[in-house]
C-alpha atoms as a PDB file:
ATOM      1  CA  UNK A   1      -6.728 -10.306 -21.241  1.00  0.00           C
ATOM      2  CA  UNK A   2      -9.865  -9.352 -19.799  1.00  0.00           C
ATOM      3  CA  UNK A   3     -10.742 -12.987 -19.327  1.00  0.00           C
ATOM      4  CA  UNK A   4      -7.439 -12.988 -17.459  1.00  0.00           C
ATOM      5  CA  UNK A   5      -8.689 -10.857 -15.109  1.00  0.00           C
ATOM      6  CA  UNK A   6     -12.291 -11.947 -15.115  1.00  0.00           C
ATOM      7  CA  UNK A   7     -11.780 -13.563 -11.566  1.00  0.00           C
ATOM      8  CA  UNK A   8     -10.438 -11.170  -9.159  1.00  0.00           C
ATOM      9  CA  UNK A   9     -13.060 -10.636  -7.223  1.00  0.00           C
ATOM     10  CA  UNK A  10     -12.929 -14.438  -6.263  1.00  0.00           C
ATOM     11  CA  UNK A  11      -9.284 -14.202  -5.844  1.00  0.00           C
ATOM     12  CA  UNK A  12      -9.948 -12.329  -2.600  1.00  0.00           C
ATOM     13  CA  UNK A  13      -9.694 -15.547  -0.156  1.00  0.00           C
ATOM     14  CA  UNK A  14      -6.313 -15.672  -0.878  1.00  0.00           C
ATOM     15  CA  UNK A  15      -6.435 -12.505   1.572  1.00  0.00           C
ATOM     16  CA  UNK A  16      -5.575 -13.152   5.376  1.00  0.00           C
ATOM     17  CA  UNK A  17      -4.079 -16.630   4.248  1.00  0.00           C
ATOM     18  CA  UNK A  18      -0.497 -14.524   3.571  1.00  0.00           C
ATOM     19  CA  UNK A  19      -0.847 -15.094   0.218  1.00  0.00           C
ATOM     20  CA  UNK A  20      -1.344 -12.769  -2.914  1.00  0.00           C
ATOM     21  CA  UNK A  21      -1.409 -12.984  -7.222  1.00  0.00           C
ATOM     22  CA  UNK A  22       1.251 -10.650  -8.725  1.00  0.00           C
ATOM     23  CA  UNK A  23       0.138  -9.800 -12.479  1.00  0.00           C
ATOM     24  CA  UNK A  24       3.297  -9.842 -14.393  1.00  0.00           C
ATOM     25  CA  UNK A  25       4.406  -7.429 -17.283  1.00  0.00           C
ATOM     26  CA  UNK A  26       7.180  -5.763 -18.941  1.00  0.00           C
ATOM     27  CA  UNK A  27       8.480  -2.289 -19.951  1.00  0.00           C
ATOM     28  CA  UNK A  28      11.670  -3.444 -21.663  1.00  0.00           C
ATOM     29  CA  UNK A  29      12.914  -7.044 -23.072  1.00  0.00           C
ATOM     30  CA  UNK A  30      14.818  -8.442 -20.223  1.00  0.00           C
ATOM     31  CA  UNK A  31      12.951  -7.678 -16.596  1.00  0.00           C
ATOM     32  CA  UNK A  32       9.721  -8.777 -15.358  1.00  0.00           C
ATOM     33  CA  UNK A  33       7.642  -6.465 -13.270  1.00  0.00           C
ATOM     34  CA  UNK A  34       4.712  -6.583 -11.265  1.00  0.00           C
ATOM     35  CA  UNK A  35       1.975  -5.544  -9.711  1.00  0.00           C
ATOM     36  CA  UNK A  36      -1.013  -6.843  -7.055  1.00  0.00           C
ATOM     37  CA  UNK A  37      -3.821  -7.812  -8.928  1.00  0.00           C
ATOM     38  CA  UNK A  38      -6.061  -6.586  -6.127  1.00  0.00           C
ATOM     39  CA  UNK A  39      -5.311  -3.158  -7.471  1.00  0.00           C
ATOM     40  CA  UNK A  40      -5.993  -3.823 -11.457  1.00  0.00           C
ATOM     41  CA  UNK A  41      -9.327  -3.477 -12.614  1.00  0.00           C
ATOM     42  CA  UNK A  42      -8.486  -4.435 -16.128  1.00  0.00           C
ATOM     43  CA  UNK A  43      -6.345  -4.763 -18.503  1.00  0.00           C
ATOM     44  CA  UNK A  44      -7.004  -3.377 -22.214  1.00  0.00           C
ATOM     45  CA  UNK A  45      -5.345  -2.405 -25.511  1.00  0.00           C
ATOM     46  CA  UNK A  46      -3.890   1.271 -25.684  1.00  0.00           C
ATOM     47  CA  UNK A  47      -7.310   3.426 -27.343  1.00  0.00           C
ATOM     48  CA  UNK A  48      -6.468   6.511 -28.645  1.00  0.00           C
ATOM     49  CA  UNK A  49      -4.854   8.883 -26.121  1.00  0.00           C
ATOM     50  CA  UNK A  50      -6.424  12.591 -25.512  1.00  0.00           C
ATOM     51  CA  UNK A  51      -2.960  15.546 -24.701  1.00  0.00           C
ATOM     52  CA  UNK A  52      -3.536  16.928 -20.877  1.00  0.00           C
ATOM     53  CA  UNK A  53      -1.715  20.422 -22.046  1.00  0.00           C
ATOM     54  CA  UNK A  54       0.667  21.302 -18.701  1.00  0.00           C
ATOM     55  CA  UNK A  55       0.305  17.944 -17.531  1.00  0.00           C
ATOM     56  CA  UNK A  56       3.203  16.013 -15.744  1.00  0.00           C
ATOM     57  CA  UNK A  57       6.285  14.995 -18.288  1.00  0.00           C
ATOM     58  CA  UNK A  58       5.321  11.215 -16.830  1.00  0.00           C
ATOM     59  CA  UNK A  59       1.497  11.565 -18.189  1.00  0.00           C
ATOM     60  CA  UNK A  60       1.436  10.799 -21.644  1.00  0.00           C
ATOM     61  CA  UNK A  61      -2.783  11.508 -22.285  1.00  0.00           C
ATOM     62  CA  UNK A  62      -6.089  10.918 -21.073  1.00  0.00           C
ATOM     63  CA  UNK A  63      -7.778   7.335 -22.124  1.00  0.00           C
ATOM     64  CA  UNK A  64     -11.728   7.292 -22.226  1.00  0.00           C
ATOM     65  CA  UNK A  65     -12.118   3.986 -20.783  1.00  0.00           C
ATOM     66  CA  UNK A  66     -16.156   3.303 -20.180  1.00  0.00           C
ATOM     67  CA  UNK A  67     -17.064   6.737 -20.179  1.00  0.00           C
ATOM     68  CA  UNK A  68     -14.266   7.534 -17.400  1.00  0.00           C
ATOM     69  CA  UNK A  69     -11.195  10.145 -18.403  1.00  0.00           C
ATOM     70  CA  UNK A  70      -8.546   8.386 -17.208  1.00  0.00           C
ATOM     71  CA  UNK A  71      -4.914   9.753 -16.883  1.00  0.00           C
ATOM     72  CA  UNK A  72      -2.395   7.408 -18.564  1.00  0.00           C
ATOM     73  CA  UNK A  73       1.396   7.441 -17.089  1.00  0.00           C
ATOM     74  CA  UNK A  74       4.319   6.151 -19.130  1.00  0.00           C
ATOM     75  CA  UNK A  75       5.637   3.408 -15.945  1.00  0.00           C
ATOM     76  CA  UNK A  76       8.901   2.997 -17.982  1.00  0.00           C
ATOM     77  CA  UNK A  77      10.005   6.792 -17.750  1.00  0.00           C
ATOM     78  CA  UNK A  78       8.108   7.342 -14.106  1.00  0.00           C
ATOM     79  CA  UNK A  79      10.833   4.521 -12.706  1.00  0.00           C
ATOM     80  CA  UNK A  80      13.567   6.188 -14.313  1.00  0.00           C
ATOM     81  CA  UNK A  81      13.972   4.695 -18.211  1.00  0.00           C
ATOM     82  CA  UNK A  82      13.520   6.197 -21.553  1.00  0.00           C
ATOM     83  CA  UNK A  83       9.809   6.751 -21.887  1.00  0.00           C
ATOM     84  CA  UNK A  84       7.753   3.469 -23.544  1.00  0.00           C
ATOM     85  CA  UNK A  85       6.568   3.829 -27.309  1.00  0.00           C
ATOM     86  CA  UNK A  86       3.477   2.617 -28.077  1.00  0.00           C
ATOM     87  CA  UNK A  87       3.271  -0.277 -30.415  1.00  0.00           C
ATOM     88  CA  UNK A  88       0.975  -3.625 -30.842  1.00  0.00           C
ATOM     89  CA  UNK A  89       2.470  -5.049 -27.585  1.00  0.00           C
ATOM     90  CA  UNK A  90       2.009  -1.808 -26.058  1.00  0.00           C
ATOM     91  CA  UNK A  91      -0.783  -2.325 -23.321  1.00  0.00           C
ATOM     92  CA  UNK A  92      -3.070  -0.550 -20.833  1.00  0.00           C
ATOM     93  CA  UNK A  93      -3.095  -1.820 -16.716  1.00  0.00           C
ATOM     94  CA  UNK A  94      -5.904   0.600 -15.446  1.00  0.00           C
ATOM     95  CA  UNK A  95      -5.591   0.672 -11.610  1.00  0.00           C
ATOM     96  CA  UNK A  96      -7.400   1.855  -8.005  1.00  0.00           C
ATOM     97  CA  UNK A  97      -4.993   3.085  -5.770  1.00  0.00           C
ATOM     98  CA  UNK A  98      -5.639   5.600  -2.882  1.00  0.00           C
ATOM     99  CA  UNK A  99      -9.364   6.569  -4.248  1.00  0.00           C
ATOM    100  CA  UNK A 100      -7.818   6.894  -7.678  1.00  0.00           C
ATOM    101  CA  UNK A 101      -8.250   5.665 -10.897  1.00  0.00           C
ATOM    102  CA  UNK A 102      -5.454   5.269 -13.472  1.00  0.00           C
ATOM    103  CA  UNK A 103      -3.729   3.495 -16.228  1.00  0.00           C
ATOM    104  CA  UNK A 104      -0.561   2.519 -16.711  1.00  0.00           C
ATOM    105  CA  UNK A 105       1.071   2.349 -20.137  1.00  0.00           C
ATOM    106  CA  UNK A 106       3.121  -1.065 -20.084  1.00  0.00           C
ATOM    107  CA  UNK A 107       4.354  -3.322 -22.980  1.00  0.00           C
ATOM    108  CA  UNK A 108       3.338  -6.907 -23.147  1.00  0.00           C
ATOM    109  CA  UNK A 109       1.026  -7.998 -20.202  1.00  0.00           C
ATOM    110  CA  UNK A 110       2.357 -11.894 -19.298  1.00  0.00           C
ATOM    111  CA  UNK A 111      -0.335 -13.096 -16.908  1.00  0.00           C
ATOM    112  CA  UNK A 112      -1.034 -13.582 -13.469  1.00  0.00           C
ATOM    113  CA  UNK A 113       1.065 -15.640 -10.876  1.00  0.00           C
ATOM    114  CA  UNK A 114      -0.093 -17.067  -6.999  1.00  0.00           C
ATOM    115  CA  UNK A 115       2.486 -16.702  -4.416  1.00  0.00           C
ATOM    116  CA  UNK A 116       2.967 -16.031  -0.946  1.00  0.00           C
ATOM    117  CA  UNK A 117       4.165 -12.855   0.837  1.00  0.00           C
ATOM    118  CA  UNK A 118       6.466 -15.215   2.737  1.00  0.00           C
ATOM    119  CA  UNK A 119       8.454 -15.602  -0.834  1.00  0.00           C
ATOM    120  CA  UNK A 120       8.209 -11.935  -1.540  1.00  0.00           C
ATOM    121  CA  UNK A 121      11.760  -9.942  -0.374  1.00  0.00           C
ATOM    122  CA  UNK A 122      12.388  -5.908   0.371  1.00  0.00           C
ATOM    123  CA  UNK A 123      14.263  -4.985  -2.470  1.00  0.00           C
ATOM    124  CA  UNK A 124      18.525  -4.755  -1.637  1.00  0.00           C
ATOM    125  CA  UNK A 125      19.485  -2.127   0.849  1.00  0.00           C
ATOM    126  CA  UNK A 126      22.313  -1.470  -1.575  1.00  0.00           C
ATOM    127  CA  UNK A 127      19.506   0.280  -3.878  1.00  0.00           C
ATOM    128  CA  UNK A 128      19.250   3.258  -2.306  1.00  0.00           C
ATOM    129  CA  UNK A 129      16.399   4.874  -0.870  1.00  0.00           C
ATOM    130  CA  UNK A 130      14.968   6.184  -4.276  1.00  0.00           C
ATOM    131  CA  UNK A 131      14.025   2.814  -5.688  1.00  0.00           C
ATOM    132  CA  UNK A 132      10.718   2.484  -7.012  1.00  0.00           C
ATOM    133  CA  UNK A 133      10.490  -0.907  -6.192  1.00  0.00           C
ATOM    134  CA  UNK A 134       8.651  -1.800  -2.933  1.00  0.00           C
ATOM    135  CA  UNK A 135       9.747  -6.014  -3.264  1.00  0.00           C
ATOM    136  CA  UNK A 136      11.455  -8.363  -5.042  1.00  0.00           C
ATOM    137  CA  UNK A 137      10.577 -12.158  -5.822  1.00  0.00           C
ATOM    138  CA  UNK A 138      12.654 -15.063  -7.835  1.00  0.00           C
ATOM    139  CA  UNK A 139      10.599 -17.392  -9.725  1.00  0.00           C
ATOM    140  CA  UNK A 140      10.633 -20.204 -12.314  1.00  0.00           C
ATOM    141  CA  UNK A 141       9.248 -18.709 -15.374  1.00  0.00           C
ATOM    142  CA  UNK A 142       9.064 -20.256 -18.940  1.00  0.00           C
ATOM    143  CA  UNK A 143      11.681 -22.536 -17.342  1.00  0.00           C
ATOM    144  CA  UNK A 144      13.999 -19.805 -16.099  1.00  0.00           C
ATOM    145  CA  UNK A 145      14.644 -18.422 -12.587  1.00  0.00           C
ATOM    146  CA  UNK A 146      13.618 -14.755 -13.082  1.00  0.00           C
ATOM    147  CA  UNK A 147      13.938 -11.695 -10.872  1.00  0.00           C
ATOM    148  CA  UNK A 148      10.472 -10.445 -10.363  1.00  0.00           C
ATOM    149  CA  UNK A 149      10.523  -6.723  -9.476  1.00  0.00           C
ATOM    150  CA  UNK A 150       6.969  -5.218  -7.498  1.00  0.00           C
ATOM    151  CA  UNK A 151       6.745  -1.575  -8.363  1.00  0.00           C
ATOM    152  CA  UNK A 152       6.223   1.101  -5.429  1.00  0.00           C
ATOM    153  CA  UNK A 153       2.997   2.701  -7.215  1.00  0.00           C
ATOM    154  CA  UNK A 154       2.586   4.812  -4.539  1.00  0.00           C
ATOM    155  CA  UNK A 155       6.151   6.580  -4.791  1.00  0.00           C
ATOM    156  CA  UNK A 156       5.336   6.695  -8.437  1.00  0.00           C
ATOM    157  CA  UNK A 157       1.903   8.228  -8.432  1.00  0.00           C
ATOM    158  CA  UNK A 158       3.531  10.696  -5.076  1.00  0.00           C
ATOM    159  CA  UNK A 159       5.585  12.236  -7.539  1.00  0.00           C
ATOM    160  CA  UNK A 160       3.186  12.668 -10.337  1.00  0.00           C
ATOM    161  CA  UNK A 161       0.044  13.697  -7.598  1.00  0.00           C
ATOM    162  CA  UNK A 162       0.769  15.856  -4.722  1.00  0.00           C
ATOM    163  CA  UNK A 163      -0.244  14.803  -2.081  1.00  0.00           C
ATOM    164  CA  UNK A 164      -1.312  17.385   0.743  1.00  0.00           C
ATOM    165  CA  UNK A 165      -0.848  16.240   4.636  1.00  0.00           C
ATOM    166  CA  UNK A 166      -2.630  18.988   5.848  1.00  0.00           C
ATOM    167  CA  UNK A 167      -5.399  18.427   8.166  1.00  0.00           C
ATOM    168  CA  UNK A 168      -8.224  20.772   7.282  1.00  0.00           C
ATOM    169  CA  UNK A 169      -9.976  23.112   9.420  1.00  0.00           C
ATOM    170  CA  UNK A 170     -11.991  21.821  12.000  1.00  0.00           C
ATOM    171  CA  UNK A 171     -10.537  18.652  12.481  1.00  0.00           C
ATOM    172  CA  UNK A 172      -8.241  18.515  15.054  1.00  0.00           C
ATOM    173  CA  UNK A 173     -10.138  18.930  18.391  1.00  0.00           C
ATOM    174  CA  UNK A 174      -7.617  21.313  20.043  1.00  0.00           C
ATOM    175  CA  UNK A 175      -8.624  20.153  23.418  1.00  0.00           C
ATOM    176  CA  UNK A 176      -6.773  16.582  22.741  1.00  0.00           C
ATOM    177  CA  UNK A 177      -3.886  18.307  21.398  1.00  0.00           C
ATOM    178  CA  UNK A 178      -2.033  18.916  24.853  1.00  0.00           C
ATOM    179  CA  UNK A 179      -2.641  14.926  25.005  1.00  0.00           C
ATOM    180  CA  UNK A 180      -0.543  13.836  21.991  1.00  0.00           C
ATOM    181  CA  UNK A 181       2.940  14.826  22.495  1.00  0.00           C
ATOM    182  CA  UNK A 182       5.010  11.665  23.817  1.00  0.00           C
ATOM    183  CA  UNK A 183       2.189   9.119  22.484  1.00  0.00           C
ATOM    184  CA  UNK A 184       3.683   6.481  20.365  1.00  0.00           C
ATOM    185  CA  UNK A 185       2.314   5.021  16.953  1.00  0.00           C
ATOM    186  CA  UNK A 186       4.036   2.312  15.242  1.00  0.00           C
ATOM    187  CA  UNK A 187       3.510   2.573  11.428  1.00  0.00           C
ATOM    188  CA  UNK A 188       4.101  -0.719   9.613  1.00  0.00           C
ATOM    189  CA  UNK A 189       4.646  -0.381   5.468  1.00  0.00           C
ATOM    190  CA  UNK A 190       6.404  -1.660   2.550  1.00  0.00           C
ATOM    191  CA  UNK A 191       6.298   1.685   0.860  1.00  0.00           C
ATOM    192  CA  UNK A 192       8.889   4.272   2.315  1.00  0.00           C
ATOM    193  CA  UNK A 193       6.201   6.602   0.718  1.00  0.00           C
ATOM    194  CA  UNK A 194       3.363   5.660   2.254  1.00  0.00           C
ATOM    195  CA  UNK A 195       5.532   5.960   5.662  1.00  0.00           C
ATOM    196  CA  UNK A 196       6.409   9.108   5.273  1.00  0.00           C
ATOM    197  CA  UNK A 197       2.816  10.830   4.230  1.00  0.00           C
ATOM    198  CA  UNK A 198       1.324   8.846   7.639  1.00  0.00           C
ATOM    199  CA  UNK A 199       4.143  10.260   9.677  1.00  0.00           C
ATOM    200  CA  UNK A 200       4.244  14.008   8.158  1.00  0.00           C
ATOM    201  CA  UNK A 201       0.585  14.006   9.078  1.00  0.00           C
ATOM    202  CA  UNK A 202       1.205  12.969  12.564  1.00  0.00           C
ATOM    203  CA  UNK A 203       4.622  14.122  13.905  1.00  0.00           C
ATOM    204  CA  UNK A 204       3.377  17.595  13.879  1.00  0.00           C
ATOM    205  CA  UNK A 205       0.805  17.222  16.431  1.00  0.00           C
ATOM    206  CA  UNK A 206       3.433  15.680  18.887  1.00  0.00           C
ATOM    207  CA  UNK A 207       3.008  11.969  18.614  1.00  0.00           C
ATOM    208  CA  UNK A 208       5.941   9.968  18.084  1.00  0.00           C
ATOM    209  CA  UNK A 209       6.474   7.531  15.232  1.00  0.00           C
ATOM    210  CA  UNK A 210       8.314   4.169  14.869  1.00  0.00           C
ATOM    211  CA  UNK A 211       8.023   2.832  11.536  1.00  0.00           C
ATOM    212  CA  UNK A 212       8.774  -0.923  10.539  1.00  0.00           C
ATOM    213  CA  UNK A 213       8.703  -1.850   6.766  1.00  0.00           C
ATOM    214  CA  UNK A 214       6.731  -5.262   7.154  1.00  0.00           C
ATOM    215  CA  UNK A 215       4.549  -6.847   9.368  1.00  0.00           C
ATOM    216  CA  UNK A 216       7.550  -9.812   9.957  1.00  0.00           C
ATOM    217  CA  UNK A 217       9.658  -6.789  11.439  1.00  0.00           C
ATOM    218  CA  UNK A 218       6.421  -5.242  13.126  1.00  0.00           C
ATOM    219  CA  UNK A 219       5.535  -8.939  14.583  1.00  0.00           C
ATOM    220  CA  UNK A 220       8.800  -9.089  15.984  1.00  0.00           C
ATOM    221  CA  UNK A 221       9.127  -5.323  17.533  1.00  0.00           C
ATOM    222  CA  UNK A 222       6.219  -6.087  19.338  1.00  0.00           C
ATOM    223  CA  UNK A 223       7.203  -9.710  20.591  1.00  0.00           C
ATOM    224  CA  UNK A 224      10.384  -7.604  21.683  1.00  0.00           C
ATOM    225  CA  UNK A 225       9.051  -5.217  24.083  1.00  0.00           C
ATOM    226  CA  UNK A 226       6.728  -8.325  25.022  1.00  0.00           C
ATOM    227  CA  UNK A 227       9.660  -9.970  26.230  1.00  0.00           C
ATOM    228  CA  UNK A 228      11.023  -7.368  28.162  1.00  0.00           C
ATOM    229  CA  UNK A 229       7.844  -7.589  30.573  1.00  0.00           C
ATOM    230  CA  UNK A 230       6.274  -4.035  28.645  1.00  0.00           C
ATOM    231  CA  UNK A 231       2.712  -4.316  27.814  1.00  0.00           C
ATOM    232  CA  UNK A 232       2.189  -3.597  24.122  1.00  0.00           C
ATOM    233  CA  UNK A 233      -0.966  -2.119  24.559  1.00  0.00           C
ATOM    234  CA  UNK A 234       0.093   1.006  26.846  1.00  0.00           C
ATOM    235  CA  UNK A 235       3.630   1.340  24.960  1.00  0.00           C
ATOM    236  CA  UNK A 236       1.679   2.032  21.887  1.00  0.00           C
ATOM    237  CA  UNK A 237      -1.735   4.354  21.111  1.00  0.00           C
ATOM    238  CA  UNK A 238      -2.140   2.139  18.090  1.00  0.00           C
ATOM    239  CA  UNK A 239      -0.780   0.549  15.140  1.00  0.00           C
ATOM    240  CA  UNK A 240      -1.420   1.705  11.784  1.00  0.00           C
ATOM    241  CA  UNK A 241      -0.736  -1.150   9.440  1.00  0.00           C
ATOM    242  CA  UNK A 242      -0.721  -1.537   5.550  1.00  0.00           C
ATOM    243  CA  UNK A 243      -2.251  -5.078   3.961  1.00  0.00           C
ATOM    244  CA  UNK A 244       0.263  -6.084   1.765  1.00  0.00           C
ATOM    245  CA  UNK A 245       3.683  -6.426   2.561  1.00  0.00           C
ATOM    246  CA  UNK A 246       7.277  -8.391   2.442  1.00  0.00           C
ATOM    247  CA  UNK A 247       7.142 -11.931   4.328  1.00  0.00           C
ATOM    248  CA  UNK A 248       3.990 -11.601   6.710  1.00  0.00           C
ATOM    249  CA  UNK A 249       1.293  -8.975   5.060  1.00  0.00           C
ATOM    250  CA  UNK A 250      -1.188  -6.774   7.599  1.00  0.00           C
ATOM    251  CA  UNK A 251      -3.866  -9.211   8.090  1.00  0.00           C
ATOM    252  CA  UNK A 252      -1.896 -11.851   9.324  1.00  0.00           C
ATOM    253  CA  UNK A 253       0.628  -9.442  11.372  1.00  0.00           C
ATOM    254  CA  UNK A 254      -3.053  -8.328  12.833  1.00  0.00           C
ATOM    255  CA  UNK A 255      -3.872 -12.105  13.300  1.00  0.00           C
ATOM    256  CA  UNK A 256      -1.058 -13.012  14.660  1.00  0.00           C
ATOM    257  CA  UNK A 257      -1.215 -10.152  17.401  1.00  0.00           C
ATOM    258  CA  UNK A 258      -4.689 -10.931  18.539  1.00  0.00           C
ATOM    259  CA  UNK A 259      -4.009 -14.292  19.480  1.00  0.00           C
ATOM    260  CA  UNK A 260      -1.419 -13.304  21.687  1.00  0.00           C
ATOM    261  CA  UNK A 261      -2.861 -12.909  25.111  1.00  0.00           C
ATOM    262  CA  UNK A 262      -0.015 -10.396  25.920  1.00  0.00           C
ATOM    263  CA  UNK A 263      -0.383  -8.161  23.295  1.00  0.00           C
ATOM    264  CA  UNK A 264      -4.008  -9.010  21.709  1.00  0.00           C
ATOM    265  CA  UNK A 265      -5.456  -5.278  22.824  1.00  0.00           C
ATOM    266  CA  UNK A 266      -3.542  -3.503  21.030  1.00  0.00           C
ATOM    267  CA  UNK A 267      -5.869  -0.960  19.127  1.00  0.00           C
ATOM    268  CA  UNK A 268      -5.297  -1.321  15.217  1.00  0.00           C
ATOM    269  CA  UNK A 269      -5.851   0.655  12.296  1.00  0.00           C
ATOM    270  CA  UNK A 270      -5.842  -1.391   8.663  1.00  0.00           C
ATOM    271  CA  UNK A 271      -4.354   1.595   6.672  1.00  0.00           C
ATOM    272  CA  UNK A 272      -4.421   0.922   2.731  1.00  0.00           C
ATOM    273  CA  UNK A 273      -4.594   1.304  -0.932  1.00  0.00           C
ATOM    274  CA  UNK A 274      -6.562  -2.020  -1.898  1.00  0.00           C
ATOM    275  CA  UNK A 275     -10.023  -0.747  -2.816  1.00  0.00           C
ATOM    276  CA  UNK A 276     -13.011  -3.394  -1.989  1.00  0.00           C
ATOM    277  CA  UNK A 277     -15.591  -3.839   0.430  1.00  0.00           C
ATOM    278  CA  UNK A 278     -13.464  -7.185   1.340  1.00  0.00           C
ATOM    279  CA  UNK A 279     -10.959  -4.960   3.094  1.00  0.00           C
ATOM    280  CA  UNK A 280     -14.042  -4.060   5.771  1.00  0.00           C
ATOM    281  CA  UNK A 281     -14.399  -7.944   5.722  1.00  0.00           C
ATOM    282  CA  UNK A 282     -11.217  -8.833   6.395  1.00  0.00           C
ATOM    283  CA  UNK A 283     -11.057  -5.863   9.060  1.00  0.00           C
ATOM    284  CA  UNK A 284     -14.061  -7.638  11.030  1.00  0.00           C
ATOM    285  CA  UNK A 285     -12.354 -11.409  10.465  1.00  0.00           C
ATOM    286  CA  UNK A 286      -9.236 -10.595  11.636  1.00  0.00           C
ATOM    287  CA  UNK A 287     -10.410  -8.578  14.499  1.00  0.00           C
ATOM    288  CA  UNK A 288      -8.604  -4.993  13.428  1.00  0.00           C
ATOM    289  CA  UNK A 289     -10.483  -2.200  14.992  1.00  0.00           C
ATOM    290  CA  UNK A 290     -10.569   0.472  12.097  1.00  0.00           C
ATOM    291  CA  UNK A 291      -9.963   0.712   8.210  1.00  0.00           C
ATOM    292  CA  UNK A 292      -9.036   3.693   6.664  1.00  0.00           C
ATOM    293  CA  UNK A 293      -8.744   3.613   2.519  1.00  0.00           C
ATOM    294  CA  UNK A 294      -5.205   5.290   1.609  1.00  0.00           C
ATOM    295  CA  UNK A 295      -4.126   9.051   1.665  1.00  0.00           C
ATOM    296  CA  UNK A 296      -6.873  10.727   4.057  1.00  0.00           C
ATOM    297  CA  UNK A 297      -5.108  12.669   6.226  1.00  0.00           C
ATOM    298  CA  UNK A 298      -8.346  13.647   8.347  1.00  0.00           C
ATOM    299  CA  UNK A 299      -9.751  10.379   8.524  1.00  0.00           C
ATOM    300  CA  UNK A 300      -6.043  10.098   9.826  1.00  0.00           C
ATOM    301  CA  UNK A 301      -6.187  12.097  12.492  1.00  0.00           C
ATOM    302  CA  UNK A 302      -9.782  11.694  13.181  1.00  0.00           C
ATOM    303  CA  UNK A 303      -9.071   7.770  14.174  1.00  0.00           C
ATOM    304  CA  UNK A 304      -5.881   8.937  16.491  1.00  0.00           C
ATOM    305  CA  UNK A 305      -8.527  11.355  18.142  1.00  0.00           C
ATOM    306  CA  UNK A 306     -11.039   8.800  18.730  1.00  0.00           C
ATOM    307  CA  UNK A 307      -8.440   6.511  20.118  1.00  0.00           C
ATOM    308  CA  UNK A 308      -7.193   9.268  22.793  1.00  0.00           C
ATOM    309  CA  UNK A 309     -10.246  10.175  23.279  1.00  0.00           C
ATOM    310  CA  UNK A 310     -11.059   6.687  24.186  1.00  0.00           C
ATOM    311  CA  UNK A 311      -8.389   6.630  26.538  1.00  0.00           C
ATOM    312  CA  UNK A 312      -8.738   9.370  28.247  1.00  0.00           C
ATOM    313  CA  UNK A 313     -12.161   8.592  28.904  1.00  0.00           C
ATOM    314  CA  UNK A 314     -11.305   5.186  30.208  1.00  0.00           C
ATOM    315  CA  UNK A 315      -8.778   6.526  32.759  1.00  0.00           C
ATOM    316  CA  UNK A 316     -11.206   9.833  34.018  1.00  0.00           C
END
């Protein structure tokens, strides 16, 4: 397996193209799940597992992976089903997401599968709201079609880590305040999650939020109020975009934008869990003006100030 992985850093061009590699797995005998393989760092055989006394029902030990304590969660029970047992097919996907390292308990690891967002679906609407899926795909797979379902790590981790949207003292700069109310951000992600923690951090200070769940329905928002004669640019203080999404992922959505002579100023904020210096790359090639690694609620706020601030010094 860990020759399976061996390449991901190379796998990184497929970035910007609209394109991504899903690592495949299962939890039970029937469904295929999956993951981004930007956010694995290995995969490895369950090692002995350490109790974390008072620890979340969904954390079933700490793993000592190259002398790093990492928690383990039990996927199968975090999504809903009877907790996974450990046995020989039992394996370990140890993850980065939002500055955080940890492993997932899954059962037999498949391997690892190219495809394009543009074949990657939002799960039904008929689902609900508390899905932990964040997409869908069909696929032909050992010579069936098979439902491919993309787990929403970052509802799954919310409700194992709390996450705190308070902005800590000192950082808002009270004399922008009166400034925010009525100013418009457009938040574009796949993860009703991640929506919600960028908007609980920002609604309080005043600023109003639209939300789109890809950058397809983002792309086409904007085109919208294009076509209605409205520039983009003073509509909106900025957009804060995830990477990887449904049909047309953030790089692309940012691409698209900025060759757009109506709408190509539009001030941009890459806002997401992929860890890698490629994501500061891909910031510069695609011409977004700021990245932010996911949850960072002052960093948050701190780029909203900066872009007021920039405004209002512009106009003065």
């Amino acid at each position: 397996m860990a020759n399976v992985l061996a390449s991901v850093d190379q796998r990184t061009k497929l970035v910007g193209e609209n394109r991504l590699e899903l690592l495949l797995f299962r939890i039970n005998s029937t469904q295929l799940f999956a993951i981004n393989v930007f956010k694995v760092k290995e995969v490895v055989k369950v090692p002995r597992l350490s109790l974390l006394p008072e620890s979340h029902p969904n954390i079933c030990g700490v793993a000592k992976i190259r002398n790093m304590s990492i928690p383990v969660i039990n996927l199968r029970a975090a999504i809903g089903f009877s907790p996974m047992p450990q046995s020989e097919e039992t394996n370990l996907i140890i993850t980065e997401y939002n500055q955080s390292v940890q492993g997932f308990l899954v059962g037999k690891v498949e391997h690892i599968v190219n495809m394009t967002w543009g074949d990657i679906m939002p799960p039904p609407k008929a689902v609900g709201r508390n899905t932990y899926l964040t997409a869908i795909t069909r696929m032909e797979y050992q010579g069936v079609s098979q439902l491919v379902s993309i787990i929403d790590v970052e509802k799954v981790l919310a409700e194992i880590i709390s996450y705190d949207v308070c902005v800590s003292d000192g950082v808002l700069d009270h004399e922008l305040v009166p400034h925010m109310p009525g100013r418009k951000i457009l938040i574009v992600d796949d993860s009703a999650t991640a929506r919600r923690q960028v908007a609980d951090t920002l609604r309080p200070l005043g600023l109003e939020i639209i939300e789109a769940c890809d950058g397809l329905q983002a792309l086409t928002l904007l085109q919208q109020w294009r076509d209605q004669g409205k520039s983009v640019a003073d509509e909106l203080l900025m957009m804060i975009t995830d990477a990887e999404m449904p049909e047309m992922d953030g790089y692309k959505l940012t691409h698209e934008v900025r060759c757009d002579k109506d709408m190509k100023d539009l001030y941009i904020t890459l806002n997401t869990s992929l860890s890698g210096s490629f994501n500061h790359a891909m910031v510069e090639k695609v011409g977004c003006n700021r990245f932010i690694a996911k949850f960072q609620p002052d960093l948050l706020v701190g780029v909203v100030q900066e872009r007021l601030q920039g405004l209002l010094d512009a106009a003065a």
